[in-house]
N, C-alpha and C. Protein backbone atom coordinates (compact mmCIF):
# COMPACT_ATOMS: atom_id res chain seq x y z
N UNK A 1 0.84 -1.20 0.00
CA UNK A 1 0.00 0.00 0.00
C UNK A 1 0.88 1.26 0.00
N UNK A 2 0.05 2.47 -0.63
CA UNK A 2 0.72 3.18 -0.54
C UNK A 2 0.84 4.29 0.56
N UNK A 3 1.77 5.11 0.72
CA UNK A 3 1.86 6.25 2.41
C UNK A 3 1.84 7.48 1.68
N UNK A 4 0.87 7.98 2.33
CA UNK A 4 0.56 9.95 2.00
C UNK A 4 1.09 10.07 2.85
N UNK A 5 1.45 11.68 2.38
CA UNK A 5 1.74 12.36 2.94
C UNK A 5 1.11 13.87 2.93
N UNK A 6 0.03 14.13 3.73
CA UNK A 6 -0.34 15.21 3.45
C UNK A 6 0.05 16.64 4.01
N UNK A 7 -0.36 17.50 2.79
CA UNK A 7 0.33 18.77 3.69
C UNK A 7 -0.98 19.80 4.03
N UNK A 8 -0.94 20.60 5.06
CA UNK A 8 -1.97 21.36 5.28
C UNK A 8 -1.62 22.60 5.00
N UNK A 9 -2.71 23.73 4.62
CA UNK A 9 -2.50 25.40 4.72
C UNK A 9 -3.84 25.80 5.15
N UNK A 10 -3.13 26.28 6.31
CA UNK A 10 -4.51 27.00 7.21
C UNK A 10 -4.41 27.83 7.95
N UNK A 11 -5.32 28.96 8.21
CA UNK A 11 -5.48 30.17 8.75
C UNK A 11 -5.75 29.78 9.76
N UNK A 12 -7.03 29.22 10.29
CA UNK A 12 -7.60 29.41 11.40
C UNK A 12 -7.58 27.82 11.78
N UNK A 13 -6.93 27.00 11.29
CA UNK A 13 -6.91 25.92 12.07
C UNK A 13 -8.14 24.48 11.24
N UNK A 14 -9.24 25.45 11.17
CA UNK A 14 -10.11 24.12 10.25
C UNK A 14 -9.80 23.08 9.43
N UNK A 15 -9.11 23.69 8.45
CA UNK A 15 -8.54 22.74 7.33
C UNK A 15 -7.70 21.74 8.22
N UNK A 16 -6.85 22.00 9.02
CA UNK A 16 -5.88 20.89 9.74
C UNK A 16 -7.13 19.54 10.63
N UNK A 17 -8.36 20.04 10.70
CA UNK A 17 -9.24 18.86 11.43
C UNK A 17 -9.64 18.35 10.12
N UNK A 18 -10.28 18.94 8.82
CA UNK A 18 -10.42 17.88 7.68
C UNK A 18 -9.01 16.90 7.31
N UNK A 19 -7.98 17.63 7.44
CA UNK A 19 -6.69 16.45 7.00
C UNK A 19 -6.61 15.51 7.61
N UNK A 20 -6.84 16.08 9.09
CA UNK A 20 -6.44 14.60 10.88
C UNK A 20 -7.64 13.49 10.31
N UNK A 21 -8.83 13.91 9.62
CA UNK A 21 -9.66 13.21 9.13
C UNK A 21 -9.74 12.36 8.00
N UNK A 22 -8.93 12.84 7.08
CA UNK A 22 -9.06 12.50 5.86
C UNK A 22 -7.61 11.24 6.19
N UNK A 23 -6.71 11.46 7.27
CA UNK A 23 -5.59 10.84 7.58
C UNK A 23 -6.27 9.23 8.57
N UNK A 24 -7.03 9.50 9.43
CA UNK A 24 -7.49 8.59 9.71
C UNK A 24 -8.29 7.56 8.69
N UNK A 25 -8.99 8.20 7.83
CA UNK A 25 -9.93 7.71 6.80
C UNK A 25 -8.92 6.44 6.02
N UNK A 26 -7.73 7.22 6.05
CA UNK A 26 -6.92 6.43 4.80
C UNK A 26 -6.01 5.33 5.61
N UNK A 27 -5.89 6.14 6.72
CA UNK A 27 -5.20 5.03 7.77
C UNK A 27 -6.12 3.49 8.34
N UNK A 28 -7.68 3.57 7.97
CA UNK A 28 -8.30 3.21 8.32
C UNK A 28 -8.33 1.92 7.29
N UNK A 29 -7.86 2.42 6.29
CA UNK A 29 -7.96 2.10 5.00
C UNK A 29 -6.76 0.60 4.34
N UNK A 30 -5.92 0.96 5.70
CA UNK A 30 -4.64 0.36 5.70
C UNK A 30 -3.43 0.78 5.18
N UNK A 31 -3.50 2.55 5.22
CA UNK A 31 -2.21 3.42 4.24
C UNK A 31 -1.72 3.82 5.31
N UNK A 32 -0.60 4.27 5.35
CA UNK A 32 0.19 4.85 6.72
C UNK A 32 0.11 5.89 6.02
N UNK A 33 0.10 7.42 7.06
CA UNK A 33 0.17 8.51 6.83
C UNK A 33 1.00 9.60 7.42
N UNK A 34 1.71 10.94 7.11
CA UNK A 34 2.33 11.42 7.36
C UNK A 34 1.62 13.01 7.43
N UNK A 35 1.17 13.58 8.72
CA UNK A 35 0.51 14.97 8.40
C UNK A 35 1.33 15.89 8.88
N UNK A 36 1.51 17.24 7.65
CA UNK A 36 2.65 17.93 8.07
C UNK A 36 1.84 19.07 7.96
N UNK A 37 2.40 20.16 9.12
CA UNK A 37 0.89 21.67 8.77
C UNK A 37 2.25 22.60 8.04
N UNK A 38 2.31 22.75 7.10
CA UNK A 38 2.67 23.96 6.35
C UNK A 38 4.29 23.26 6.21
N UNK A 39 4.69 22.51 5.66
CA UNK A 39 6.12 21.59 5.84
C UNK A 39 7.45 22.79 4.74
N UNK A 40 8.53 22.47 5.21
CA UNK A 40 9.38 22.96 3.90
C UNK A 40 9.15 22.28 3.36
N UNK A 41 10.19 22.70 1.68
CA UNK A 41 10.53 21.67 0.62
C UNK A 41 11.30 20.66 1.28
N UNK A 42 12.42 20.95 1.92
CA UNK A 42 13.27 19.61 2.29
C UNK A 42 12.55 18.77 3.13
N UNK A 43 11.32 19.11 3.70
CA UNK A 43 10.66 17.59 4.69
C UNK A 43 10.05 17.20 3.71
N UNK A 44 9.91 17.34 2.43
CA UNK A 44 8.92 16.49 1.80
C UNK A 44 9.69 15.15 0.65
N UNK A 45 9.36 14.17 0.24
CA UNK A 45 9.99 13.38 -0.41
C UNK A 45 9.29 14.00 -2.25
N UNK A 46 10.47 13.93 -3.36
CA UNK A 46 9.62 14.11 -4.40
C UNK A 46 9.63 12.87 -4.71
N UNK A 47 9.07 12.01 -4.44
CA UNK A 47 8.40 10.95 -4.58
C UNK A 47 7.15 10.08 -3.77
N UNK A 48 6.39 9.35 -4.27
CA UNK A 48 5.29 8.89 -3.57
C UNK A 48 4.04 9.93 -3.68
N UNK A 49 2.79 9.79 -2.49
CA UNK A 49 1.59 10.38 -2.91
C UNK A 49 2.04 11.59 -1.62
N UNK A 50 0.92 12.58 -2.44
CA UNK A 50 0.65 13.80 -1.37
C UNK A 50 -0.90 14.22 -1.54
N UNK A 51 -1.14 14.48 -0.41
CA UNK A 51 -2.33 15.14 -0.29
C UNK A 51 -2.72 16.10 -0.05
N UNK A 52 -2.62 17.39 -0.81
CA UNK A 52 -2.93 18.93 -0.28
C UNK A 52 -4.12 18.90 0.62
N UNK A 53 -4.68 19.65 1.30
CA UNK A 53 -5.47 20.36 2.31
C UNK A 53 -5.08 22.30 2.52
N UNK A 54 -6.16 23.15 1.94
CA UNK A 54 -5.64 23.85 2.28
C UNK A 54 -7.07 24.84 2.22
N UNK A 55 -7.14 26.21 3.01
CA UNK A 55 -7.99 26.99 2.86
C UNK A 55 -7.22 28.35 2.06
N UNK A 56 -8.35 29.15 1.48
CA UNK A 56 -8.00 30.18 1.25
C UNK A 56 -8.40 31.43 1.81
N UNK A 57 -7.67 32.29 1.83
CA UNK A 57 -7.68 33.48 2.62
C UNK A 57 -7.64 34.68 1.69
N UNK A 58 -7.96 36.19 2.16
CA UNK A 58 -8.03 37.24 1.33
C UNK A 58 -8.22 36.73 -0.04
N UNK A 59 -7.53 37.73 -0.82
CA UNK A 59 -7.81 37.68 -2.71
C UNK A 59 -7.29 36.28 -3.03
N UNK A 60 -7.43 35.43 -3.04
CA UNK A 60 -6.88 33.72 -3.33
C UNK A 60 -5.95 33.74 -2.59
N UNK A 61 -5.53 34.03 -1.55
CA UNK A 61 -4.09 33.95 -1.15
C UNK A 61 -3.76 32.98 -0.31
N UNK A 62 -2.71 31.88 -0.42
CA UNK A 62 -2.17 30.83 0.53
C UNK A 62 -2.21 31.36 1.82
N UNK A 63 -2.39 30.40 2.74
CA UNK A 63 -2.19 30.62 4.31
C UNK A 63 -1.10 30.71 4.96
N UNK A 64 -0.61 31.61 5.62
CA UNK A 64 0.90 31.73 5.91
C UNK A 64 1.48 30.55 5.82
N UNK A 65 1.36 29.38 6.53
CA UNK A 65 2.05 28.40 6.94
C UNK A 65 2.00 27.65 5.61
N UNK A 66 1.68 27.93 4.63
CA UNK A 66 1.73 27.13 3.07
C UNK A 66 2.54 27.95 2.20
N UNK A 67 2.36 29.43 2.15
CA UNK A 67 2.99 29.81 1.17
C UNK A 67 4.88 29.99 1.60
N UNK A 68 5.89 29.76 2.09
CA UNK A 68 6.71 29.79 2.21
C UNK A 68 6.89 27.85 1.22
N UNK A 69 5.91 27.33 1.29
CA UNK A 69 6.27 25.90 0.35
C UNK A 69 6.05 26.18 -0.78
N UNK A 70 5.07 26.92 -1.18
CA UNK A 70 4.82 27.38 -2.63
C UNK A 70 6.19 28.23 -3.40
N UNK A 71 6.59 28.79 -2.59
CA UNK A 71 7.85 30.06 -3.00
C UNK A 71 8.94 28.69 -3.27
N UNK A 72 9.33 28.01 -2.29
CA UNK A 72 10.06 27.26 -2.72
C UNK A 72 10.05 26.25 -3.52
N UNK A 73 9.02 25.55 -3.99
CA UNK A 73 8.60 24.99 -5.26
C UNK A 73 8.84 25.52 -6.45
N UNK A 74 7.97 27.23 -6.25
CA UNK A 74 8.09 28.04 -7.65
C UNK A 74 9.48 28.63 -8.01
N UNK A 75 10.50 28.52 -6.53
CA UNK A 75 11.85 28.99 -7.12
C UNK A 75 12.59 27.96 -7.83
N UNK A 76 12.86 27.03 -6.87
CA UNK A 76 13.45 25.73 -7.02
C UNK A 76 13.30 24.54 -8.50
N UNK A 77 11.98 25.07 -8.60
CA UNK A 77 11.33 23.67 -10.00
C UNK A 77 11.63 22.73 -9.87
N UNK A 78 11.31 21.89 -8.67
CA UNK A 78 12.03 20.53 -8.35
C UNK A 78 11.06 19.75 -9.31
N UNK A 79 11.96 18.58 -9.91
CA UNK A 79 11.25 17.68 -10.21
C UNK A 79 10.85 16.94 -9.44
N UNK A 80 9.17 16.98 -9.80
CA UNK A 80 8.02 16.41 -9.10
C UNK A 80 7.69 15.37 -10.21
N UNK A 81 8.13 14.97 -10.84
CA UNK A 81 6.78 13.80 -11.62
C UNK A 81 7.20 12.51 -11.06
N UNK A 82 7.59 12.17 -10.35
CA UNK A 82 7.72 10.73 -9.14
C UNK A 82 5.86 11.12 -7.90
N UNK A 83 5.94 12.31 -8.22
CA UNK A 83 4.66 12.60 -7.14
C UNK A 83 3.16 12.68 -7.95
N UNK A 84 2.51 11.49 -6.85
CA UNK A 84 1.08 11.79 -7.60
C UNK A 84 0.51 12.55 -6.40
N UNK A 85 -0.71 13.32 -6.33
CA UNK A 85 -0.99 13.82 -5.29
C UNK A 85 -2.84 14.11 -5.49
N UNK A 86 -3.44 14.46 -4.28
CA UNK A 86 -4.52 14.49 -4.25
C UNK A 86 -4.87 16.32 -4.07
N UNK A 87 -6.02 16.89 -4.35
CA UNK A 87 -6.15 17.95 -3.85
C UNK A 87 -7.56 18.45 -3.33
N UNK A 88 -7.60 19.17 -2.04
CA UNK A 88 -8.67 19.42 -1.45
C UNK A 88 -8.27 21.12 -1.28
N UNK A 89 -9.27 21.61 -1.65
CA UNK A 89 -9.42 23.15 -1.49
C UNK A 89 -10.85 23.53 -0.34
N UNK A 90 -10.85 24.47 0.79
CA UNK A 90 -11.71 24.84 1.10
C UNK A 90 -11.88 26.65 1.10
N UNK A 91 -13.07 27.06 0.84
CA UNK A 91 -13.14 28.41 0.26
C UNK A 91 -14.30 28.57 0.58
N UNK A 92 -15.36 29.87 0.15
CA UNK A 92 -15.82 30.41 0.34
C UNK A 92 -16.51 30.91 -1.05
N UNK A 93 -17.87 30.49 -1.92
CA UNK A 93 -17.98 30.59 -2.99
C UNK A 93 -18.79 31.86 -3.17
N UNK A 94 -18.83 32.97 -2.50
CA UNK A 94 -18.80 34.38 -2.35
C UNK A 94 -17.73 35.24 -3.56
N UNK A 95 -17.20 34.69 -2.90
CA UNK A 95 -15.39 35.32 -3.51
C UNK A 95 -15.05 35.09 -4.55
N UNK A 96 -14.62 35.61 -5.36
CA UNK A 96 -14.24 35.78 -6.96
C UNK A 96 -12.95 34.31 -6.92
N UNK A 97 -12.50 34.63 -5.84
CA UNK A 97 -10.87 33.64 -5.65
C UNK A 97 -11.40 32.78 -4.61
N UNK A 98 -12.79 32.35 -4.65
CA UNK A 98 -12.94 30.88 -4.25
C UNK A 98 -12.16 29.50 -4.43
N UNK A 99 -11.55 28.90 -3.29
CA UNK A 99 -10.28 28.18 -3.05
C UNK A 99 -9.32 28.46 -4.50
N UNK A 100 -8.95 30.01 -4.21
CA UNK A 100 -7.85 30.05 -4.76
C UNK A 100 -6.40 29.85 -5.00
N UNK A 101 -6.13 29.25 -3.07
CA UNK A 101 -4.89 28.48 -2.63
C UNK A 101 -4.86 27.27 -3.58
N UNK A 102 -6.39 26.53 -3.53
CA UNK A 102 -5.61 25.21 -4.05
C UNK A 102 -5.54 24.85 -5.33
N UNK A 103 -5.80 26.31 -6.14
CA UNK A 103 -6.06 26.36 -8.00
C UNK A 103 -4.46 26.32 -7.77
N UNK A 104 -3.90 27.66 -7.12
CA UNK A 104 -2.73 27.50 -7.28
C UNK A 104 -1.45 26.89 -7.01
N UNK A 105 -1.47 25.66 -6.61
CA UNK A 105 -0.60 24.34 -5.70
C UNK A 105 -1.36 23.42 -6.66
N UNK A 106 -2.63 23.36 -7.03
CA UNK A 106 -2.38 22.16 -8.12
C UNK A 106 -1.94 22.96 -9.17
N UNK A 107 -2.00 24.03 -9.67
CA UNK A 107 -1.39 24.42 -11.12
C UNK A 107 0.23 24.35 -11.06
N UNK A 108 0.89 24.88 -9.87
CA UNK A 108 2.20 25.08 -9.65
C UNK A 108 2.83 23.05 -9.82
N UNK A 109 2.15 22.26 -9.25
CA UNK A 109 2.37 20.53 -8.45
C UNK A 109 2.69 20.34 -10.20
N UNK A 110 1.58 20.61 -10.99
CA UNK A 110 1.49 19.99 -12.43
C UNK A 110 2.61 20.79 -13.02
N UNK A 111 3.17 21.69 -13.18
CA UNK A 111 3.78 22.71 -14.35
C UNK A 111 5.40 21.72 -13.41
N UNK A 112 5.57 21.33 -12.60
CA UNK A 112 6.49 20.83 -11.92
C UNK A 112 6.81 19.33 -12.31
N UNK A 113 5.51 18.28 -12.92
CA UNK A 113 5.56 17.30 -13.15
C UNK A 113 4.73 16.17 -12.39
N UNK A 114 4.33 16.64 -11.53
CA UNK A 114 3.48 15.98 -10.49
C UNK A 114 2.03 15.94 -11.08
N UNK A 115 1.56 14.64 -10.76
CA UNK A 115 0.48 13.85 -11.59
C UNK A 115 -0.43 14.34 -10.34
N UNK A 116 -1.95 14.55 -10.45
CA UNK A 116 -3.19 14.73 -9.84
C UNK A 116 -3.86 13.42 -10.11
N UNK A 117 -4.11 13.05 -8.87
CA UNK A 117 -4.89 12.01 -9.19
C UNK A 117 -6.55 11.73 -9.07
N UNK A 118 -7.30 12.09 -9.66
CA UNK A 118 -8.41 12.02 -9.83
C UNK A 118 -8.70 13.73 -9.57
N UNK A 119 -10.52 13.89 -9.27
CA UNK A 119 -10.52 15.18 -9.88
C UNK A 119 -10.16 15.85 -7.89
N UNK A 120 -10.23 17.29 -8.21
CA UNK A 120 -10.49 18.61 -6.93
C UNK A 120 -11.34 18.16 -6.38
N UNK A 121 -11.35 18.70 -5.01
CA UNK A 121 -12.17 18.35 -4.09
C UNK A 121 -12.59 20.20 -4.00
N UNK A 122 -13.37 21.13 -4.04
CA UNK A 122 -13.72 22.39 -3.67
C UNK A 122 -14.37 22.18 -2.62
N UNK A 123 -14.21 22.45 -1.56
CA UNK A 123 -15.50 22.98 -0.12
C UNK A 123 -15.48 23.85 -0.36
N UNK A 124 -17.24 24.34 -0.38
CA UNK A 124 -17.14 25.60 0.53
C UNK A 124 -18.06 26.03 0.97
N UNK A 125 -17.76 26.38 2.04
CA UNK A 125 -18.04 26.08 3.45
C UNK A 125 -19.72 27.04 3.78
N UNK A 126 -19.94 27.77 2.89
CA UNK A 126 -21.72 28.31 2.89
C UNK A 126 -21.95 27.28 2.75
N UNK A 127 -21.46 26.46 1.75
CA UNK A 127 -23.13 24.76 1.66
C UNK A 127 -22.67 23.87 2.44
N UNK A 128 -21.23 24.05 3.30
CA UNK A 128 -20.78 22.63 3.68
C UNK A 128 -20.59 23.63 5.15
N UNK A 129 -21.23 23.62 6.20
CA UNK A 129 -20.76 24.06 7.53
C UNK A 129 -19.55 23.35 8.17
N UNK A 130 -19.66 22.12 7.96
CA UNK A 130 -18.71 21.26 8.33
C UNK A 130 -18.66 20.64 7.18
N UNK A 131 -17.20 20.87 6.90
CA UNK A 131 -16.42 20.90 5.74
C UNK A 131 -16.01 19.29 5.49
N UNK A 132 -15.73 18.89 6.92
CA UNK A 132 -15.31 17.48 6.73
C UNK A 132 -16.30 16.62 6.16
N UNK A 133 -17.83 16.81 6.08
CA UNK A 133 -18.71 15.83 5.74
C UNK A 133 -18.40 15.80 3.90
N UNK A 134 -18.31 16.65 3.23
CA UNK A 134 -18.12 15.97 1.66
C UNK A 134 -16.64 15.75 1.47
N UNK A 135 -15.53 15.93 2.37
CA UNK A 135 -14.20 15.38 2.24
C UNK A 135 -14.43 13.85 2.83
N UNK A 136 -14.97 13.22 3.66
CA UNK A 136 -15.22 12.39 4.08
C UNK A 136 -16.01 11.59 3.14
N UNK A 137 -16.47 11.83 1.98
CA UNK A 137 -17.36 11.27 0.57
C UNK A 137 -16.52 10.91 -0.17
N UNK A 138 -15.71 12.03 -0.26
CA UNK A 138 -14.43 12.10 -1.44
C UNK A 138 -13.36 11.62 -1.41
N UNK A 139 -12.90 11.22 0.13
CA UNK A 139 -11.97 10.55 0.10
C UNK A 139 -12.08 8.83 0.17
N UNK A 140 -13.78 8.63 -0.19
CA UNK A 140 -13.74 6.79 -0.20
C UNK A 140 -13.56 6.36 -1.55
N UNK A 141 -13.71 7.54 -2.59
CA UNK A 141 -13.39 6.99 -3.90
C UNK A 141 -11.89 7.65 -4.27
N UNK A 142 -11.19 8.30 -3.86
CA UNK A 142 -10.20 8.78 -3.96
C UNK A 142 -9.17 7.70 -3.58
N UNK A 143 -9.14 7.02 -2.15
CA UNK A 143 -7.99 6.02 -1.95
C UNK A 143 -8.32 4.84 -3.12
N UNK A 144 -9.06 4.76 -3.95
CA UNK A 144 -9.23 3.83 -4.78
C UNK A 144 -8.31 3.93 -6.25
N UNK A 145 -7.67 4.77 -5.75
CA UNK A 145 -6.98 5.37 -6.56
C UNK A 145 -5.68 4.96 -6.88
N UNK A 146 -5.17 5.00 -5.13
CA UNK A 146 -3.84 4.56 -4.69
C UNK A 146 -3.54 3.43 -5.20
N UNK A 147 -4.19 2.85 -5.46
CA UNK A 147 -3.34 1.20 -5.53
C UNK A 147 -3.31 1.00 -6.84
């Protein structure tokens, strides 16, 4: 089986209880998991699966604790195509830059080489109060993926 590793970006903390969730889900699943809240480039392997988690804040903008990984991705251009990865965005569909963090970490993951595996996950959070109930949908056809 295979081991995620997911990374979180979050303002206020929410997004990090959908990941602890989405980590048990998969752990449950029989995948070992690795949850990192806002990790450098060097803790991450470019290889194996990843699982974004992230909210967006102001005009699309990453959450502090994410965008210092984005900068170093977009400086660096590491080759990523050893990485497949999953992506979950939560937002606010008010906003013109509704989960605009995670348009931009899957656009940056792909232009890098890194494969998406199956489709976006968008929350947001007017129709979903608790965000974890359609990540918790999405992630039973998603680990079906992994193997």
């Amino acid at each position: 089986m295979a081991d995620v590793t997911l990374i979180t970006g979050s303002t206020l903390g929410g997004t990090e209880y959908v990941a602890e969730m989405l980590a048990e889900k998969l752990e449950a699943a029989g995948f070992s998991t690795e949850l990192l809240h806002g990790p450098e480039l060097d803790e991450l392997s470019t290889e194996g699966t990843w699982l974004v988690v992230t909210s967006t804040h102001g005009a699309g903008d990453l959450p502090d604790n994410l965008q210092p990984l984005f900068d170093a991705i977009k400086d660096n251009q590491p080759d990523l195509s050893r990485v497949r990865y999953g992506a979950v965005g939560i937002g606010n569909r008010e906003y013109d830059t509704f989960c605009g963090a995670i348009d931009k970490m899957d656009n940056l993951l792909t232009a890098c080489g890194a494969k998406r595996l199956g489709d976006r996950l968008d929350i947001d959070v007017l129709e979903h109060e608790i965000p974890e109930d359609p990540a918790e949908v999405w992630i039973e056809s998603w680990k079906l993926l992994l193997n």
